[in-house]
N, C-alpha and C. Protein backbone atom coordinates (compact mmCIF):
# COMPACT_ATOMS: atom_id res chain seq x y z
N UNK A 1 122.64 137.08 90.26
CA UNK A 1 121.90 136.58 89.12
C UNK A 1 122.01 135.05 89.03
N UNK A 2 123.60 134.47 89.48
CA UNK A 2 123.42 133.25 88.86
C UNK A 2 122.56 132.42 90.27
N UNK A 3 122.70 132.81 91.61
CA UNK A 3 121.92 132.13 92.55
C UNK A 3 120.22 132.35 92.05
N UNK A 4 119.76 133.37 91.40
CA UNK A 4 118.38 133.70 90.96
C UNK A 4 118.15 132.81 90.21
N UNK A 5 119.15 132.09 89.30
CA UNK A 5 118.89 131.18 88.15
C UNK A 5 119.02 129.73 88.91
N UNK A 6 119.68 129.40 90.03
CA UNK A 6 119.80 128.30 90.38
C UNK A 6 118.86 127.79 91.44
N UNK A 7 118.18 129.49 92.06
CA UNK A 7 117.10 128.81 92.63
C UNK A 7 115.68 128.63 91.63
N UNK A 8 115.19 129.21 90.34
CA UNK A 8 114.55 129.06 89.88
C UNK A 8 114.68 127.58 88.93
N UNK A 9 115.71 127.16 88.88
CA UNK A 9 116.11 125.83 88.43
C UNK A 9 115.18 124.74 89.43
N UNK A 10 116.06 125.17 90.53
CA UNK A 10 115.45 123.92 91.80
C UNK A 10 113.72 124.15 91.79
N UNK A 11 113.23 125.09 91.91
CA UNK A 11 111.94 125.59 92.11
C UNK A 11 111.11 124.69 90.44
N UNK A 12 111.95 124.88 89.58
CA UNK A 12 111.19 123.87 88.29
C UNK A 12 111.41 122.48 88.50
N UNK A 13 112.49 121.90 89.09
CA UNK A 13 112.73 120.49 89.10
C UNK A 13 111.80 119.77 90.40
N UNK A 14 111.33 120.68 91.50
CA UNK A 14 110.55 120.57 92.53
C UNK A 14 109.27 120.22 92.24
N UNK A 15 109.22 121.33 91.01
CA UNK A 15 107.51 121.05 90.28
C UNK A 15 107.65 119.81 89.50
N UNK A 16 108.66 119.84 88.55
CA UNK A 16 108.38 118.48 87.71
C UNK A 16 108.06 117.64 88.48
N UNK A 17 109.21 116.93 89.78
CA UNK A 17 109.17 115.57 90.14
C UNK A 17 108.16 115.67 91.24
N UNK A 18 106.99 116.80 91.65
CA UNK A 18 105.48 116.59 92.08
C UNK A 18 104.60 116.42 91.36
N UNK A 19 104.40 116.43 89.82
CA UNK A 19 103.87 116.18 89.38
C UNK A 19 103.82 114.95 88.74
N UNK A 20 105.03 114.17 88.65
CA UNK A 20 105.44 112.98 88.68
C UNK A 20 104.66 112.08 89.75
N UNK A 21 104.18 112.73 90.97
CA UNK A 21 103.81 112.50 91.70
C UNK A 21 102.48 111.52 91.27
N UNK A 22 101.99 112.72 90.19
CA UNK A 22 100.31 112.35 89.93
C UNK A 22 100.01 111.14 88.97
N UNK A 23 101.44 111.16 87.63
CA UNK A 23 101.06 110.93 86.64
C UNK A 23 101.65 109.29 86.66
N UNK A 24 100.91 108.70 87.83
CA UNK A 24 101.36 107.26 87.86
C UNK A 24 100.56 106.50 87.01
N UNK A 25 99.88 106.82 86.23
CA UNK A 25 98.66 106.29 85.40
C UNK A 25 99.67 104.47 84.51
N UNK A 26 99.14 103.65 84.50
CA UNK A 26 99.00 102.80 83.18
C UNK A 26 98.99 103.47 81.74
N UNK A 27 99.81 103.32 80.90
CA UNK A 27 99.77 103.71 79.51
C UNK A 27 99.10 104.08 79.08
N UNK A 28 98.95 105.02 78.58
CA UNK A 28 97.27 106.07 77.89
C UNK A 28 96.93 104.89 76.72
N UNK A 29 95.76 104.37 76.63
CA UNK A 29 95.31 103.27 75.51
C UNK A 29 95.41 104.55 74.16
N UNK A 30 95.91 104.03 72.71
CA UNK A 30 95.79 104.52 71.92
C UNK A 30 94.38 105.14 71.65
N UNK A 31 93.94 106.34 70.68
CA UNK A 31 92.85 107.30 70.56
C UNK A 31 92.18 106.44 70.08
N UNK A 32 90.16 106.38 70.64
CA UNK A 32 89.54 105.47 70.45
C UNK A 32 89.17 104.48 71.33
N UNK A 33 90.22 104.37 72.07
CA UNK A 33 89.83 103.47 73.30
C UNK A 33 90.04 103.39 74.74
N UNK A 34 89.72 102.84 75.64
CA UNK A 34 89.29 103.24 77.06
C UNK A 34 90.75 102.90 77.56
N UNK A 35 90.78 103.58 79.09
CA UNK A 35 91.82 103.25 79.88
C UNK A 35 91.10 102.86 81.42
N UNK A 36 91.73 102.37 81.97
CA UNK A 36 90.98 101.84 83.56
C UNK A 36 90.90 103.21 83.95
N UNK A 37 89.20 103.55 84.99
CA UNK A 37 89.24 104.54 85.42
C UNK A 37 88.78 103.70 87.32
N UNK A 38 89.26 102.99 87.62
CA UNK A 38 88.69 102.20 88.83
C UNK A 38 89.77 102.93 89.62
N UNK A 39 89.33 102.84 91.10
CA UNK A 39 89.73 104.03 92.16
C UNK A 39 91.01 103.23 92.88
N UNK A 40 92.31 104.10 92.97
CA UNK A 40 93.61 103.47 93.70
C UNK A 40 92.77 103.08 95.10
N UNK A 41 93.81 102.14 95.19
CA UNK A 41 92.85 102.21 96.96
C UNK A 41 91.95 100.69 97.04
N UNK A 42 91.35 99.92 95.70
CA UNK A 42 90.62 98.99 95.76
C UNK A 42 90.85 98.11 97.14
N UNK A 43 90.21 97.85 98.24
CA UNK A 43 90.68 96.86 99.06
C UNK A 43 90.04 95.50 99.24
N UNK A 44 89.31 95.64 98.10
CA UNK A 44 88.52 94.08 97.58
C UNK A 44 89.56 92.98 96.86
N UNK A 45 89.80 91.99 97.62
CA UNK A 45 90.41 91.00 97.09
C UNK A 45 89.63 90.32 96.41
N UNK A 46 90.74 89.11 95.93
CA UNK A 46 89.68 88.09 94.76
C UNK A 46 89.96 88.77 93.17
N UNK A 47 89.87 87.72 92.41
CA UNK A 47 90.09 87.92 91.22
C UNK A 47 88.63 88.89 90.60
N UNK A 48 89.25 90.07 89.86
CA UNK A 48 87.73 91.52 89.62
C UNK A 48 88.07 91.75 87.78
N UNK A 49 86.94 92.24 87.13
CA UNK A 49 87.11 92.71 85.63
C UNK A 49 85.55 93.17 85.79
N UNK A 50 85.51 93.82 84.32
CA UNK A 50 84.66 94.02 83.71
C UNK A 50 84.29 93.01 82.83
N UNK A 51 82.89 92.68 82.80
CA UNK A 51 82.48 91.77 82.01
C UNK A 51 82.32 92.65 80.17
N UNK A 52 82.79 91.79 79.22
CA UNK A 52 83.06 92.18 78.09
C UNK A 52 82.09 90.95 77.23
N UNK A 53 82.07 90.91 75.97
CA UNK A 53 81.24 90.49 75.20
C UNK A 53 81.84 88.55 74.82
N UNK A 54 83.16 89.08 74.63
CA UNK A 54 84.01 88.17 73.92
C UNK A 54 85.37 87.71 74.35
N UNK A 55 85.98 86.10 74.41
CA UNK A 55 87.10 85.85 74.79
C UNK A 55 88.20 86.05 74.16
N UNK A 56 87.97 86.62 72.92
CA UNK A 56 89.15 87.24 71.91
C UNK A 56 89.65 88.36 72.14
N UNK A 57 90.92 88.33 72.03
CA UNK A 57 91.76 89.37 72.18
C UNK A 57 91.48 91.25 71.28
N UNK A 58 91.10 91.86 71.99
CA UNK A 58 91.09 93.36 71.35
C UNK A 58 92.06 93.90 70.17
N UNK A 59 91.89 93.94 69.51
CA UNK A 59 92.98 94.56 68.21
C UNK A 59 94.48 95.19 68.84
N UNK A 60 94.03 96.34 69.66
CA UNK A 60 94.78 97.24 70.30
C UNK A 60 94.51 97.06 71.96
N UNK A 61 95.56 96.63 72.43
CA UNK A 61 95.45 96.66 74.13
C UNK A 61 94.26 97.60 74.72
N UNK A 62 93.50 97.02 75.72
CA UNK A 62 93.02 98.20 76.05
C UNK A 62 92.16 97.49 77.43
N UNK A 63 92.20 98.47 78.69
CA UNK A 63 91.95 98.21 79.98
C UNK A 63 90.92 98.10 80.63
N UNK A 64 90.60 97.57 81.57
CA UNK A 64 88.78 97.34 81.35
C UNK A 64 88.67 98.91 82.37
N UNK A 65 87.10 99.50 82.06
CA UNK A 65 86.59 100.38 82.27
C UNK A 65 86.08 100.17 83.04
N UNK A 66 85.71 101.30 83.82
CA UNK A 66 84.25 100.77 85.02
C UNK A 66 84.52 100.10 86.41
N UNK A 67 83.23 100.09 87.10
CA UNK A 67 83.65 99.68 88.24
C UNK A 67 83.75 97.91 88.31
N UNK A 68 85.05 97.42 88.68
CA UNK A 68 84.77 95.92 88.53
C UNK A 68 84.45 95.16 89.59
N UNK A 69 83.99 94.02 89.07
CA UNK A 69 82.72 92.84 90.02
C UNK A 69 83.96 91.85 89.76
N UNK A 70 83.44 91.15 91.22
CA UNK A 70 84.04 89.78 91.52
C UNK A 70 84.07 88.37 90.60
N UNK A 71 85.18 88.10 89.83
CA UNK A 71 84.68 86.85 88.65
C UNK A 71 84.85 85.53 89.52
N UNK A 72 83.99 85.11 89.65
CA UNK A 72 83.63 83.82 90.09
C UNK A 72 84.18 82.59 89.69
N UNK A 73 85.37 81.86 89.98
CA UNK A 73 85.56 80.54 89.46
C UNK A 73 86.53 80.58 87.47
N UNK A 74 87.16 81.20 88.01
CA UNK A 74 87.59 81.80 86.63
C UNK A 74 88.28 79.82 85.91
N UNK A 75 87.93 79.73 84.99
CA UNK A 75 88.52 78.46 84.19
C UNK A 75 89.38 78.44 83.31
N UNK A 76 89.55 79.66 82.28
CA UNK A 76 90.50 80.34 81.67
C UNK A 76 90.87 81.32 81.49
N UNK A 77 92.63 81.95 81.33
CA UNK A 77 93.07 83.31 81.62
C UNK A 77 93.91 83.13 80.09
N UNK A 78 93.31 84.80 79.43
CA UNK A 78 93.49 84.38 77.98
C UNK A 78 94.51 85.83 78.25
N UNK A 79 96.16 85.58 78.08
CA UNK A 79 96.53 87.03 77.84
C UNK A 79 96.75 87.61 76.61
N UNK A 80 96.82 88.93 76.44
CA UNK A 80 96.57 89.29 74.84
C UNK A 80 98.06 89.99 74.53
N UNK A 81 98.25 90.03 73.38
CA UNK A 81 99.82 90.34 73.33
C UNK A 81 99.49 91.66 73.44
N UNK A 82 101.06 92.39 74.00
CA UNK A 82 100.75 93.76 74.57
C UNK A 82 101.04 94.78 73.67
N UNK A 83 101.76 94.83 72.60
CA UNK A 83 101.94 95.39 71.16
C UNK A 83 103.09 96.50 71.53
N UNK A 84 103.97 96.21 72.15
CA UNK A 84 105.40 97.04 72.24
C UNK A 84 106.83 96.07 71.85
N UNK A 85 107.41 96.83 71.00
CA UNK A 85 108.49 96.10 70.81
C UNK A 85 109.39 94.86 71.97
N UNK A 86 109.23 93.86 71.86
CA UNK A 86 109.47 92.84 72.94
C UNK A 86 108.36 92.66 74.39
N UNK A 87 107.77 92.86 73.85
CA UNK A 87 106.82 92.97 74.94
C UNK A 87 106.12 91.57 74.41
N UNK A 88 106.02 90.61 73.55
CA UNK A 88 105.36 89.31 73.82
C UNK A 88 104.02 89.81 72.35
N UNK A 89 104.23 88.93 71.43
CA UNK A 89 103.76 88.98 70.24
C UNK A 89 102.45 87.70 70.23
N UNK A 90 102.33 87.20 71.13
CA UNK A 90 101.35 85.80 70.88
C UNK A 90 100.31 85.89 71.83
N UNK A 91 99.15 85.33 71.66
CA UNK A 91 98.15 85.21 72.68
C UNK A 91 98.29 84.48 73.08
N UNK A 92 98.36 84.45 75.00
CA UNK A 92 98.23 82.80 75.63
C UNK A 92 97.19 82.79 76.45
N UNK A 93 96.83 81.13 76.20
CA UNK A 93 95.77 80.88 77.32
C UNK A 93 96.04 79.86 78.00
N UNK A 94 95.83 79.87 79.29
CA UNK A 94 95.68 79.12 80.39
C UNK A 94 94.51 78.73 81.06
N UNK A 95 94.65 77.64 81.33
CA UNK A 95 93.33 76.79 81.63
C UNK A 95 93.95 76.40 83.06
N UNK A 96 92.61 76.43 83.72
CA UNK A 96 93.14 75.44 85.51
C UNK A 96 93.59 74.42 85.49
N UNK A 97 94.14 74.25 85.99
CA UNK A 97 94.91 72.81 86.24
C UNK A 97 96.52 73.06 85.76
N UNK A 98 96.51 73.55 84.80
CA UNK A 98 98.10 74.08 84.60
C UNK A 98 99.02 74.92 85.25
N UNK A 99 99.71 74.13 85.81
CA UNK A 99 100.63 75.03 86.77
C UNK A 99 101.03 76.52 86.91
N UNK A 100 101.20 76.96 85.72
CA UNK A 100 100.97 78.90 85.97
C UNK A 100 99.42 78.97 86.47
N UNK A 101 98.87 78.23 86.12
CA UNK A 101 97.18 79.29 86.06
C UNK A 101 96.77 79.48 87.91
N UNK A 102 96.81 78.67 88.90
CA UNK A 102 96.36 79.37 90.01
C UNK A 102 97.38 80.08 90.63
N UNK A 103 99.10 80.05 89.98
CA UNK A 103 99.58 81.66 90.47
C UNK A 103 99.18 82.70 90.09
N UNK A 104 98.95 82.59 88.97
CA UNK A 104 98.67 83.96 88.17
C UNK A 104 97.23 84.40 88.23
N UNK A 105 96.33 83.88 89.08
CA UNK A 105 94.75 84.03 89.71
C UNK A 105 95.03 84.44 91.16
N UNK A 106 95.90 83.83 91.80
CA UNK A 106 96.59 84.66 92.90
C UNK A 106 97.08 85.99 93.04
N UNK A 107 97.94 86.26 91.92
CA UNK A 107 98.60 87.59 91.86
C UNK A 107 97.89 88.75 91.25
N UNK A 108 96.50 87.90 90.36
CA UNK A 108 95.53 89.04 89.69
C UNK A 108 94.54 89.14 90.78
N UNK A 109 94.42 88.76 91.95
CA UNK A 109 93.12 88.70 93.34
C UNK A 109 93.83 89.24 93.79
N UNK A 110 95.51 90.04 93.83
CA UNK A 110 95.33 90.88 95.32
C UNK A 110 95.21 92.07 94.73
N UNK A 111 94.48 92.66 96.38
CA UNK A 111 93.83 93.83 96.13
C UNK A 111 94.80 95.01 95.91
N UNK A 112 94.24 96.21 94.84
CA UNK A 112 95.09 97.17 94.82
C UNK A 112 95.78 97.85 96.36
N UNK A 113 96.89 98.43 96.14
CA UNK A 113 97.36 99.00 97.32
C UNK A 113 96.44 100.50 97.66
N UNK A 114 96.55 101.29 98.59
CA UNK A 114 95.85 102.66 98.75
C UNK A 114 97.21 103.86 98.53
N UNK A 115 96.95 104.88 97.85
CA UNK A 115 97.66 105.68 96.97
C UNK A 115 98.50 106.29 98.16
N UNK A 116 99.97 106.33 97.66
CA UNK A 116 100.80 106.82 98.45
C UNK A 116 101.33 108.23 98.65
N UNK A 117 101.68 108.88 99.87
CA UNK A 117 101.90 110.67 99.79
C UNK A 117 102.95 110.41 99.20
N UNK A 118 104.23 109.65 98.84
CA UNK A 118 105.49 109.93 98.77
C UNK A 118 105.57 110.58 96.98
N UNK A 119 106.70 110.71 96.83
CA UNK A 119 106.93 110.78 94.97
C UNK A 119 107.03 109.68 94.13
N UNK A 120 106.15 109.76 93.21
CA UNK A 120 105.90 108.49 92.24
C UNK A 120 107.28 108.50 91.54
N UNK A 121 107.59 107.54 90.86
CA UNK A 121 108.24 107.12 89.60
C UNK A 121 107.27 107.35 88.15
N UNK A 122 108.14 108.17 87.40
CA UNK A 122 107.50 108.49 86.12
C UNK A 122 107.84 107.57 85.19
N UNK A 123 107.00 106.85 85.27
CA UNK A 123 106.56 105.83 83.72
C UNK A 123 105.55 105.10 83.46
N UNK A 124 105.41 104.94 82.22
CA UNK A 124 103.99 104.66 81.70
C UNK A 124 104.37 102.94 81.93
N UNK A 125 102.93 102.21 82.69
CA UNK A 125 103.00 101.28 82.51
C UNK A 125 102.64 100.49 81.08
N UNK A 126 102.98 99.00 80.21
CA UNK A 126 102.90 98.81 79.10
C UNK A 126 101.43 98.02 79.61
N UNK A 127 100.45 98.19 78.45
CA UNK A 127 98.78 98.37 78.76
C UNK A 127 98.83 96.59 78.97
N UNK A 128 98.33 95.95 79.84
CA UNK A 128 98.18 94.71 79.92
C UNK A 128 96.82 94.15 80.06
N UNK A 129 96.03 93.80 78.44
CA UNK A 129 94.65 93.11 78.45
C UNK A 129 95.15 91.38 79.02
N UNK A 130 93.95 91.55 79.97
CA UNK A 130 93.96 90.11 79.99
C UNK A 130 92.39 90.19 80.55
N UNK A 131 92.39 88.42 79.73
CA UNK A 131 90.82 88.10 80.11
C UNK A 131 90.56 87.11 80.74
N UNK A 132 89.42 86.73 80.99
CA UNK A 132 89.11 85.45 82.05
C UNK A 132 87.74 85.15 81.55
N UNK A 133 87.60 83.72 81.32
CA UNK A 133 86.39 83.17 81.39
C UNK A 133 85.95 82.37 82.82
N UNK A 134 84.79 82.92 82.72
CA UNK A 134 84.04 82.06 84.13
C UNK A 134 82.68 81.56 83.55
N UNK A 135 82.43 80.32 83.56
CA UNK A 135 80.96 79.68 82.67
C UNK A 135 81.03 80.72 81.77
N UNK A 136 79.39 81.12 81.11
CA UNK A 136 79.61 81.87 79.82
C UNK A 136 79.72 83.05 80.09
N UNK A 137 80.46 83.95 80.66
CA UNK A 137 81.03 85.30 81.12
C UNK A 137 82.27 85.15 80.70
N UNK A 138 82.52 86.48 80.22
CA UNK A 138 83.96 86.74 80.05
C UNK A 138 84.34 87.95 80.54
N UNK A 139 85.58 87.96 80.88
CA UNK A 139 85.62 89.37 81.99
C UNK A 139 87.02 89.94 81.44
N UNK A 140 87.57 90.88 81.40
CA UNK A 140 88.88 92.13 81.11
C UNK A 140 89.47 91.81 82.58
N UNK A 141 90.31 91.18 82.74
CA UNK A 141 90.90 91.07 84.22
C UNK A 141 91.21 92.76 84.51
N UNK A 142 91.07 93.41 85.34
CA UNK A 142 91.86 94.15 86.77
C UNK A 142 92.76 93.73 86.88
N UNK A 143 94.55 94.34 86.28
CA UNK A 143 95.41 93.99 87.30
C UNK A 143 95.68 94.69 88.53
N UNK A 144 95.90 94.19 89.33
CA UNK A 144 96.47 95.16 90.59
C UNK A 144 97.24 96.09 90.56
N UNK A 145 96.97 97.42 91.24
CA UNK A 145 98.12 98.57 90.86
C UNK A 145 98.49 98.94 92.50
N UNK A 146 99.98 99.43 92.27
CA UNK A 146 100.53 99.66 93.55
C UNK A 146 99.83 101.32 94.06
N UNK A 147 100.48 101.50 95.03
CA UNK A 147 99.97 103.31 95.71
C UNK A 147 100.66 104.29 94.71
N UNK A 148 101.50 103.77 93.38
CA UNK A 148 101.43 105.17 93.14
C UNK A 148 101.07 105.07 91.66
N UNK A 149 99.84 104.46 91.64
CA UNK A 149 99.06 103.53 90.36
C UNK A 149 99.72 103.14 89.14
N UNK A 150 100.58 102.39 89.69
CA UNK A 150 101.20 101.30 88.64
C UNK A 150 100.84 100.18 88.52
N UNK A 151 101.08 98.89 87.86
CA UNK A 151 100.70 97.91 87.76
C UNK A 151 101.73 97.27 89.36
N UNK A 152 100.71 96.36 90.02
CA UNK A 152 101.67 95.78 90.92
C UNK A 152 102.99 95.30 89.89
N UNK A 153 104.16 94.81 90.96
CA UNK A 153 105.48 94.34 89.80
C UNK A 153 105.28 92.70 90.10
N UNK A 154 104.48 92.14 91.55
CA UNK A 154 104.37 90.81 91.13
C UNK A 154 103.58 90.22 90.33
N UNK A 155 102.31 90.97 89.90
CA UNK A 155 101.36 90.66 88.89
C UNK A 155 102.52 90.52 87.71
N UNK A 156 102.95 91.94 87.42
CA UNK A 156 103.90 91.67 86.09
C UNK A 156 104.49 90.59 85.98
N UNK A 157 105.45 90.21 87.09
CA UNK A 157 106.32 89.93 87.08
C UNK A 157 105.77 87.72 86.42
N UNK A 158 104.19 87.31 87.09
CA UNK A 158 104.14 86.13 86.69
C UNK A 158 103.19 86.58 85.21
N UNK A 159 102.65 87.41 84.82
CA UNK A 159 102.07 87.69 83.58
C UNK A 159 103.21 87.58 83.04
N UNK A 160 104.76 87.89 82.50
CA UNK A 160 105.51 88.08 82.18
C UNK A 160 105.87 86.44 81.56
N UNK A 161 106.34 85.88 82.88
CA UNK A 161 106.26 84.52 82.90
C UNK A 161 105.27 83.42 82.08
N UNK A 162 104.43 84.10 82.25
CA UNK A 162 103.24 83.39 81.96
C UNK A 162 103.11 83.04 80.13
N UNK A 163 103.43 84.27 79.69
CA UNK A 163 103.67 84.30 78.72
C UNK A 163 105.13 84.02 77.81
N UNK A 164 105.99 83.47 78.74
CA UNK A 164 106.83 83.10 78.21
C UNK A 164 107.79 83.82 78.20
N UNK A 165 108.33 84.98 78.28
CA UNK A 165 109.19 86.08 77.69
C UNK A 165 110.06 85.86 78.57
């Protein structure tokens, strides 16, 4: 009995951490609003978003939708605070010429990785709006996500920076 129980143990912990596998998603956007549905795998470099209406920050984080186009000549990168405890309470913007701004146009142009067979890590990434103006376009940056659709960690890692934290 107790080997019956210890293999049905292993046989549930086998399933959890494959399904872990799947659920590499970015943070579910609160009810009401969109989450990125763009395909792991992107191998288009260059800085990509969805073009949006406005350079102001969204109330509630939230990820651009859709398939994204190449932003052209981006002049300012507006990030929006991400609304988790320590996660960065202020909006910043960066303009070219300022020393963060063509790393952090670097690290938002590389292309997503292509989705990996191995086992993901289970956690929700924290939702990261950021925008970009190019002439009068404004675009929801694309950050880059790794193969097991997370946010890349060097994107994070100068968004992070970028913002000060």
């Amino acid at each position: 009995m107790r080997h019956l129980a210890s293999l049905l143990s292993a046989a549930l912990l086998i399933g959890l951490l494959g399904a872990c596998g799947s659920s590499g998603q970015p943070a579910a956007a609160p009810s009401g609003t969109s989450t990125s549905t763009s395909s792991p795998g992107n191998a288009t470099p260059g800085l990509r978003g969805i073009r949006v209406q406005s350079f102001d920050c969204p109330a509630t984080p939230v990820a651009p939708t859709g398939n994204p186009q190449p932003i052209d000549s981006a002049e300012a990168i507006r990030l929006c605070p991400i609304g988790i405890p320590g996660g960065g309470t202020a909006t910043v913007t960066l303009t070219a010429g300022q020393p963060a701004f063509a790393p952090l146009i670097a690290a938002l142009s590389v292309p997503d990785q292509p989705p990996t067979g191995a086992v993901c890590p289970a956690y929700a990434d924290a939702l990261q709006s950021v925008l970009a103006k190019s002439g009068a376009a404004v675009f929801a940056v694309k950050v880059p996500i790794d193969g097991c659709n997370h946010y890349l960690r060097s994107a994070l890692d100068l968004l992070t920076r970028a913002r000060g934290a």
